[in-house]
N, C-alpha and C. Protein backbone atom coordinates (compact mmCIF):
# COMPACT_ATOMS: atom_id res chain seq x y z
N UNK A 1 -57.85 4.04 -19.83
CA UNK A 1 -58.50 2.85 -19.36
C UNK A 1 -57.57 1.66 -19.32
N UNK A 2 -56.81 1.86 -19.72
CA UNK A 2 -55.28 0.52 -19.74
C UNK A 2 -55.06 0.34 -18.35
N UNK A 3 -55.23 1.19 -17.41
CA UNK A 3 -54.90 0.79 -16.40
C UNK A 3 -55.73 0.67 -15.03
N UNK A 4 -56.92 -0.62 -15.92
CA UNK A 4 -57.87 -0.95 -15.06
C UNK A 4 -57.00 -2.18 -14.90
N UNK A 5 -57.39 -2.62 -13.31
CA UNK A 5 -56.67 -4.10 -13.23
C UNK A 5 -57.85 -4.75 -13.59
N UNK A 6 -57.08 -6.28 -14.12
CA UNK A 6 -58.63 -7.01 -14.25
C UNK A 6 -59.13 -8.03 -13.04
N UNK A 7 -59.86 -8.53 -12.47
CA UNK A 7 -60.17 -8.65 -11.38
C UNK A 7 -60.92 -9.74 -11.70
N UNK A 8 -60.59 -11.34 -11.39
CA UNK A 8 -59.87 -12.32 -10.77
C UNK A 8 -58.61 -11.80 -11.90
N UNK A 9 -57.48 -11.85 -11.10
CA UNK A 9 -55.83 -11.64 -12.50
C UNK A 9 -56.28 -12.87 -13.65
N UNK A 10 -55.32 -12.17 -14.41
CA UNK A 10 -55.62 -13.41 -15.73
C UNK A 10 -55.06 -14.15 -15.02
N UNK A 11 -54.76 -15.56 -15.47
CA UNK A 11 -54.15 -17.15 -14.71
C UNK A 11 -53.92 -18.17 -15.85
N UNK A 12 -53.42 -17.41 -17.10
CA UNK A 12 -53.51 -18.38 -17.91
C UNK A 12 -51.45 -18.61 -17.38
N UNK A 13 -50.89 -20.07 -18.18
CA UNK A 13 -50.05 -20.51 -18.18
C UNK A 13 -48.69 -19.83 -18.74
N UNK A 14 -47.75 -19.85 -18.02
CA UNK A 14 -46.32 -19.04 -18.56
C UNK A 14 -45.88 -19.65 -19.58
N UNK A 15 -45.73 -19.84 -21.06
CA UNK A 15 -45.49 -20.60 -21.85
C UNK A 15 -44.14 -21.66 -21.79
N UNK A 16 -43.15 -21.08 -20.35
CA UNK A 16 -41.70 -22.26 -19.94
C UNK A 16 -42.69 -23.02 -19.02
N UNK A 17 -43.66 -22.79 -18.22
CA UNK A 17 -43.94 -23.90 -17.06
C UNK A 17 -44.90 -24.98 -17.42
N UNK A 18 -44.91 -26.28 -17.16
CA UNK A 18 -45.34 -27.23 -17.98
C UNK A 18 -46.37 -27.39 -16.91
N UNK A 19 -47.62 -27.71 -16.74
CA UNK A 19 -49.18 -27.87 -15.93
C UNK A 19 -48.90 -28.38 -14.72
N UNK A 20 -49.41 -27.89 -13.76
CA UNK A 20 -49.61 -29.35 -12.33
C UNK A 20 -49.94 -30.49 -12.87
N UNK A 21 -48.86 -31.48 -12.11
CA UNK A 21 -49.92 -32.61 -12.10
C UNK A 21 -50.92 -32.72 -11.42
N UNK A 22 -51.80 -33.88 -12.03
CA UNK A 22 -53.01 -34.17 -11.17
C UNK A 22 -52.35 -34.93 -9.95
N UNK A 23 -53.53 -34.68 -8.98
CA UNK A 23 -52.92 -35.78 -8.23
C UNK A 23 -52.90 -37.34 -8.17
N UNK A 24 -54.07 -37.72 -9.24
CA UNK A 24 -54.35 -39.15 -8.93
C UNK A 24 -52.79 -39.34 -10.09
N UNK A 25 -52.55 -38.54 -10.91
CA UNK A 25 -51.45 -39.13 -11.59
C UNK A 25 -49.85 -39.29 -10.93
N UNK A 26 -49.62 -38.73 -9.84
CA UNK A 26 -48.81 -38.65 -8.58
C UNK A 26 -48.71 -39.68 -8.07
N UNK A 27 -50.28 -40.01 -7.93
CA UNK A 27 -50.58 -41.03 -6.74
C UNK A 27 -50.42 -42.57 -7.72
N UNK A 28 -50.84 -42.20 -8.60
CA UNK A 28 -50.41 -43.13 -9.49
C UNK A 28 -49.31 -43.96 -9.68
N UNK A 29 -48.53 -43.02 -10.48
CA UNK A 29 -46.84 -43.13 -10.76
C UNK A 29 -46.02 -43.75 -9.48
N UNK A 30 -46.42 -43.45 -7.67
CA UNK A 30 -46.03 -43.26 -7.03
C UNK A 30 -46.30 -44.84 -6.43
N UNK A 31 -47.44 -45.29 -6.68
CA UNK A 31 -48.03 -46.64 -6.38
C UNK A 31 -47.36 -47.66 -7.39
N UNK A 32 -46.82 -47.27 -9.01
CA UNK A 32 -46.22 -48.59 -9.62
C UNK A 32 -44.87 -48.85 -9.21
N UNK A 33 -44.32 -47.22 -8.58
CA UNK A 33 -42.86 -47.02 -8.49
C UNK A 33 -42.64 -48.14 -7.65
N UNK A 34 -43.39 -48.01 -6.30
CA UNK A 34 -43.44 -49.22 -5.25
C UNK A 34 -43.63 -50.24 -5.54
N UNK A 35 -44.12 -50.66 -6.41
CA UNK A 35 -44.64 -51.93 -6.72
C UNK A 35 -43.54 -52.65 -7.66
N UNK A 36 -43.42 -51.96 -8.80
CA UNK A 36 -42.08 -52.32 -9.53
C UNK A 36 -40.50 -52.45 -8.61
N UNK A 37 -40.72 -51.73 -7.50
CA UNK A 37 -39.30 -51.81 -6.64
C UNK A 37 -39.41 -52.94 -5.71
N UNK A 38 -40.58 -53.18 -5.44
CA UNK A 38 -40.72 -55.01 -4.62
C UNK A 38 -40.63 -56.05 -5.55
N UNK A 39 -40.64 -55.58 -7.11
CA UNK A 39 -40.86 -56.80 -7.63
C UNK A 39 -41.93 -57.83 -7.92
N UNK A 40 -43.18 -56.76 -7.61
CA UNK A 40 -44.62 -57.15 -7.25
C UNK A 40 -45.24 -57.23 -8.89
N UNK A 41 -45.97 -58.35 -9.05
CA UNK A 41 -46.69 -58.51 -10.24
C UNK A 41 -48.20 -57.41 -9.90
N UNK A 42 -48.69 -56.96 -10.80
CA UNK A 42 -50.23 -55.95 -11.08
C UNK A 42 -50.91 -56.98 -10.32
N UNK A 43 -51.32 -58.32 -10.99
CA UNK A 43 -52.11 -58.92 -10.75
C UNK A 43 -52.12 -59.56 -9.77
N UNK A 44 -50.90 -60.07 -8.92
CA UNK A 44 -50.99 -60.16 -7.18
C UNK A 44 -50.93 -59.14 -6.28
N UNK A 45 -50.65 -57.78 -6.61
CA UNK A 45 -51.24 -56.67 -6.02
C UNK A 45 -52.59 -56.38 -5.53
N UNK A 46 -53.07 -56.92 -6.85
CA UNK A 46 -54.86 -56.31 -7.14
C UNK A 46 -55.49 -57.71 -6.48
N UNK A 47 -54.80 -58.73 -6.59
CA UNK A 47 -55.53 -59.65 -6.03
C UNK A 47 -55.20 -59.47 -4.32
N UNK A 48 -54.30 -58.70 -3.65
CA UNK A 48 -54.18 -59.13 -2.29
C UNK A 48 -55.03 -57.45 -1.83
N UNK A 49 -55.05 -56.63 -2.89
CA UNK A 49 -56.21 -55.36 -2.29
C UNK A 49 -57.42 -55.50 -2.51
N UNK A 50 -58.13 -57.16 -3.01
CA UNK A 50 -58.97 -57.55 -3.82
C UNK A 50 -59.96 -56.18 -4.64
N UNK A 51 -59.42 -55.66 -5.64
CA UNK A 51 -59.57 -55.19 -6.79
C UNK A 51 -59.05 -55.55 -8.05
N UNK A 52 -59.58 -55.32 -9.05
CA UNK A 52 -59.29 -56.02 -10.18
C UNK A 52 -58.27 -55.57 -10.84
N UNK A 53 -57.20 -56.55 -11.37
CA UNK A 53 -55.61 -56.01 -12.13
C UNK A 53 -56.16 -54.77 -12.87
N UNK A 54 -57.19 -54.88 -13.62
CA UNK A 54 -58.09 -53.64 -14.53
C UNK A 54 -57.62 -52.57 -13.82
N UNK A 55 -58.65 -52.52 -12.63
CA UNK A 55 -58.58 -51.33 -11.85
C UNK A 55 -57.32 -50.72 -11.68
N UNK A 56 -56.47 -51.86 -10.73
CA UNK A 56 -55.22 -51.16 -10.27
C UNK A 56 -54.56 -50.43 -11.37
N UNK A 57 -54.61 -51.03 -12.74
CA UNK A 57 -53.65 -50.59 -14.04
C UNK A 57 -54.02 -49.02 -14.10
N UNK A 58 -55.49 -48.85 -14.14
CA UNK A 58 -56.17 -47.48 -14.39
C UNK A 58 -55.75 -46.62 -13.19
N UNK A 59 -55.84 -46.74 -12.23
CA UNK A 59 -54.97 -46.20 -10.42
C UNK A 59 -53.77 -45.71 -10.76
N UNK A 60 -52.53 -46.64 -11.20
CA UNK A 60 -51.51 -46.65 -11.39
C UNK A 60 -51.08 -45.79 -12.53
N UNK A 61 -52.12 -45.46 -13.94
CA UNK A 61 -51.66 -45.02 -15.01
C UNK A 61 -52.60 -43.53 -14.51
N UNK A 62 -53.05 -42.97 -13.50
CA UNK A 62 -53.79 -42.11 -13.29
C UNK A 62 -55.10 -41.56 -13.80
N UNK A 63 -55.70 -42.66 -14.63
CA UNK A 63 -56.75 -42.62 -14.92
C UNK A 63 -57.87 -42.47 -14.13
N UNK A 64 -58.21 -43.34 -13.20
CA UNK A 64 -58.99 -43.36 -11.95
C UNK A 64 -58.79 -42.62 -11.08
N UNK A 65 -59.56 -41.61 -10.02
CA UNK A 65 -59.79 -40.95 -8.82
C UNK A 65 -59.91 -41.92 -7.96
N UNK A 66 -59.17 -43.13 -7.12
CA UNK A 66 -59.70 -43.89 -6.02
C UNK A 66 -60.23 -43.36 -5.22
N UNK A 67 -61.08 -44.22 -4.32
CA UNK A 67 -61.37 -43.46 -2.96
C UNK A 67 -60.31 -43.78 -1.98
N UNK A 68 -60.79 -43.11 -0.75
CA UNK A 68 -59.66 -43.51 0.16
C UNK A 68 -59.65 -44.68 0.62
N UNK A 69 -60.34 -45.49 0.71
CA UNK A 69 -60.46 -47.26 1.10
C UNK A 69 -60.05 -48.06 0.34
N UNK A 70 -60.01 -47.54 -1.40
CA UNK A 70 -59.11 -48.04 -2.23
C UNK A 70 -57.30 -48.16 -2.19
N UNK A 71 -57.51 -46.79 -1.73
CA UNK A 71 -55.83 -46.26 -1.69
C UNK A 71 -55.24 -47.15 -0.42
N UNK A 72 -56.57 -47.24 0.49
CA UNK A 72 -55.75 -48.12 1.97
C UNK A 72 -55.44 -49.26 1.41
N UNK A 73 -56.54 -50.04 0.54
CA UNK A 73 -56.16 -51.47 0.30
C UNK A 73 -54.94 -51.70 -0.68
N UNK A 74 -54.88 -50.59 -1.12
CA UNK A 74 -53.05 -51.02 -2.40
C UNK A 74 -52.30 -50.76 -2.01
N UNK A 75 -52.40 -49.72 -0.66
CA UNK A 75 -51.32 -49.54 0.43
C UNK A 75 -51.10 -50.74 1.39
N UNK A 76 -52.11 -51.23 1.91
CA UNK A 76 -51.87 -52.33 2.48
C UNK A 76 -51.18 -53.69 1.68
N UNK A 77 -51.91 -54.00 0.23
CA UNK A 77 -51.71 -55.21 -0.32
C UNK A 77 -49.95 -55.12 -0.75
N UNK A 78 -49.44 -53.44 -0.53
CA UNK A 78 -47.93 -53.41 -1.19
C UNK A 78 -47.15 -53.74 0.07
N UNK A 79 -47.97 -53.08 1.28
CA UNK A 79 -46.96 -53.67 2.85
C UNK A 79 -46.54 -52.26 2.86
N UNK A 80 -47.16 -50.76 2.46
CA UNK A 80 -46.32 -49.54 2.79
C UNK A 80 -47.39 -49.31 3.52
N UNK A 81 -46.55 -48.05 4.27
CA UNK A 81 -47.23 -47.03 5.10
C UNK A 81 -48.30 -45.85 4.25
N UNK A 82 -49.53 -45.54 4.85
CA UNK A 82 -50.58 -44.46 3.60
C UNK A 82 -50.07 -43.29 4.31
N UNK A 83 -49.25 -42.84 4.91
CA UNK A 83 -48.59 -41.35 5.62
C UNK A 83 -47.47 -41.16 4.57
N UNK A 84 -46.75 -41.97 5.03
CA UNK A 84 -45.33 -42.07 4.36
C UNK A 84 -45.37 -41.60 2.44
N UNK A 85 -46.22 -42.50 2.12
CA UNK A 85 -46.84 -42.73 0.34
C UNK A 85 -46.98 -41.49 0.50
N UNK A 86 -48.18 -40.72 1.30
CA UNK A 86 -48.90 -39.19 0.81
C UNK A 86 -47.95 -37.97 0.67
N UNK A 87 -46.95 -38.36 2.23
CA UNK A 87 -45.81 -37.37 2.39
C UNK A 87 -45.00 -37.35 0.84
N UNK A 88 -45.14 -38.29 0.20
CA UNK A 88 -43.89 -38.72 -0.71
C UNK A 88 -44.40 -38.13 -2.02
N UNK A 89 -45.84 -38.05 -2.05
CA UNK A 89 -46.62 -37.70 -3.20
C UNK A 89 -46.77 -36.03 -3.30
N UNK A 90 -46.57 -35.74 -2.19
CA UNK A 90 -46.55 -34.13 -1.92
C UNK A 90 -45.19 -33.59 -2.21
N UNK A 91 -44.21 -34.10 -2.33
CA UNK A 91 -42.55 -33.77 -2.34
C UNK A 91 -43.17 -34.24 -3.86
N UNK A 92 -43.92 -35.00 -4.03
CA UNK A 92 -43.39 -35.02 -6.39
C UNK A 92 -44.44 -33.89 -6.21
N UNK A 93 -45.80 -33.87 -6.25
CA UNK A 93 -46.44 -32.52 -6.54
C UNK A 93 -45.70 -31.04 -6.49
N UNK A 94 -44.85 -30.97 -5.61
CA UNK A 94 -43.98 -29.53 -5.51
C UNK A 94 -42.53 -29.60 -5.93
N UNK A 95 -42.36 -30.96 -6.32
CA UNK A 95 -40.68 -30.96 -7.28
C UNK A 95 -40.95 -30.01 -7.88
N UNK A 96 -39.84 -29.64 -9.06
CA UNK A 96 -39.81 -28.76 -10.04
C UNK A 96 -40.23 -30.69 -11.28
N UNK A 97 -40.63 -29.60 -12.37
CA UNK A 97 -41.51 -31.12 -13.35
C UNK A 97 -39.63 -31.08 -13.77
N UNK A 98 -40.29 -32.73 -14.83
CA UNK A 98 -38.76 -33.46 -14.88
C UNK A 98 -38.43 -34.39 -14.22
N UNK A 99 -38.47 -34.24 -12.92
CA UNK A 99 -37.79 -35.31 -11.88
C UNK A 99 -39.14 -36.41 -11.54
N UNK A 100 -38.22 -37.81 -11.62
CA UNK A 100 -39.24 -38.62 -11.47
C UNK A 100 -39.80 -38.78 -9.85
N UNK A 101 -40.74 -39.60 -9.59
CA UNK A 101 -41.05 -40.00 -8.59
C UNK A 101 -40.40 -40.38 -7.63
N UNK A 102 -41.17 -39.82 -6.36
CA UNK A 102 -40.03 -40.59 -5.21
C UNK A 102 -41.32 -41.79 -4.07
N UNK A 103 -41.26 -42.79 -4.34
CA UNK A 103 -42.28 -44.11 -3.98
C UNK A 103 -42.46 -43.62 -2.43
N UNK A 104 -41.43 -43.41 -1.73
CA UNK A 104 -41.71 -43.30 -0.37
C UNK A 104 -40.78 -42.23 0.39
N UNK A 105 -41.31 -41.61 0.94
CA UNK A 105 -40.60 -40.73 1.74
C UNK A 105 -40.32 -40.33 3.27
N UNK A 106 -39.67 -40.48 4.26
CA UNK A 106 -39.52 -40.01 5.33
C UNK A 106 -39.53 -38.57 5.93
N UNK A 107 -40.77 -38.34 6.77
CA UNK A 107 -40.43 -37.09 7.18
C UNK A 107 -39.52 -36.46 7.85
N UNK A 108 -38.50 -35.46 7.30
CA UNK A 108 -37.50 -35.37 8.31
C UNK A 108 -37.35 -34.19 9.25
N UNK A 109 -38.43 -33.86 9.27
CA UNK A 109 -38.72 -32.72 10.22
C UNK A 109 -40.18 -33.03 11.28
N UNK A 110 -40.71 -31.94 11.85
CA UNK A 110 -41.80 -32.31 12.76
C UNK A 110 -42.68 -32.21 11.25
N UNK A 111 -43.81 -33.05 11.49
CA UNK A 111 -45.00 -33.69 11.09
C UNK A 111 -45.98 -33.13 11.38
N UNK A 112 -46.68 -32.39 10.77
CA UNK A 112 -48.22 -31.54 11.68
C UNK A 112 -49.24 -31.99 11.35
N UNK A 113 -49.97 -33.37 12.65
CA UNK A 113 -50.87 -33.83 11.99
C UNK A 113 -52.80 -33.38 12.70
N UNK A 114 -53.54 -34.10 11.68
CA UNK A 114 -54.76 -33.13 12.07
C UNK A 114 -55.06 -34.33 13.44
N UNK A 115 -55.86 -33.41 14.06
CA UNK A 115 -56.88 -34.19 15.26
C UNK A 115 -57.68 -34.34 14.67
């Protein structure tokens, strides 16, 4: 009987690979990176996406799930692109862990976007 498979496979963790990140913590990290690289204070951020410094801190430290109208307005209040940010957040989700954030990224290949 040892060689019943078990069926969903086990899926527990390889004890060298350290967890996915979440994504709001991506999206997070990825939103102060920008913000700290303009030189942007929390609290004139949050005041030009009118949300509260509170909020943004919790966004930024990945505490919070924003919605997407949130994410437009801290994208907008920083002056970035919300393509560019997501592309950039998907290159840290599939880094190898270790390497820090990359705030913004250019696509350098074709782009496949939805209709």
């Amino acid at each position: 009987m040892a060689d019943i498979l078990r069926f969903p496979p086990n899926r527990t963790q390889a004890p060298d690979r350290e967890p996915e990140p979440l994504w709001r913590e991506v999206l997070g990290r990825s939103l102060r990176a920008t913000r700290e690289e303009q030189g942007g204070r929390l609290v004139d951020v949050a005041e030009r996406a009118g949300i509260s410094p509170q909020y943004l801190s919790e966004i930024e430290r990945g505490r919070k799930e924003p919605s997407s109208e949130m994410i437009a307005a801290v994208t907008g209040a920083l002056g970035i692109d919300l393509a560019g940010l997501l592309i950039g957040i998907a290159g840290d989700v599939r880094r190898p862990r270790g390497t820090g954030p990359v705030a913004r990224r250019r696509p350098t290949g074709p782009v496949l976007m939805a209709a």
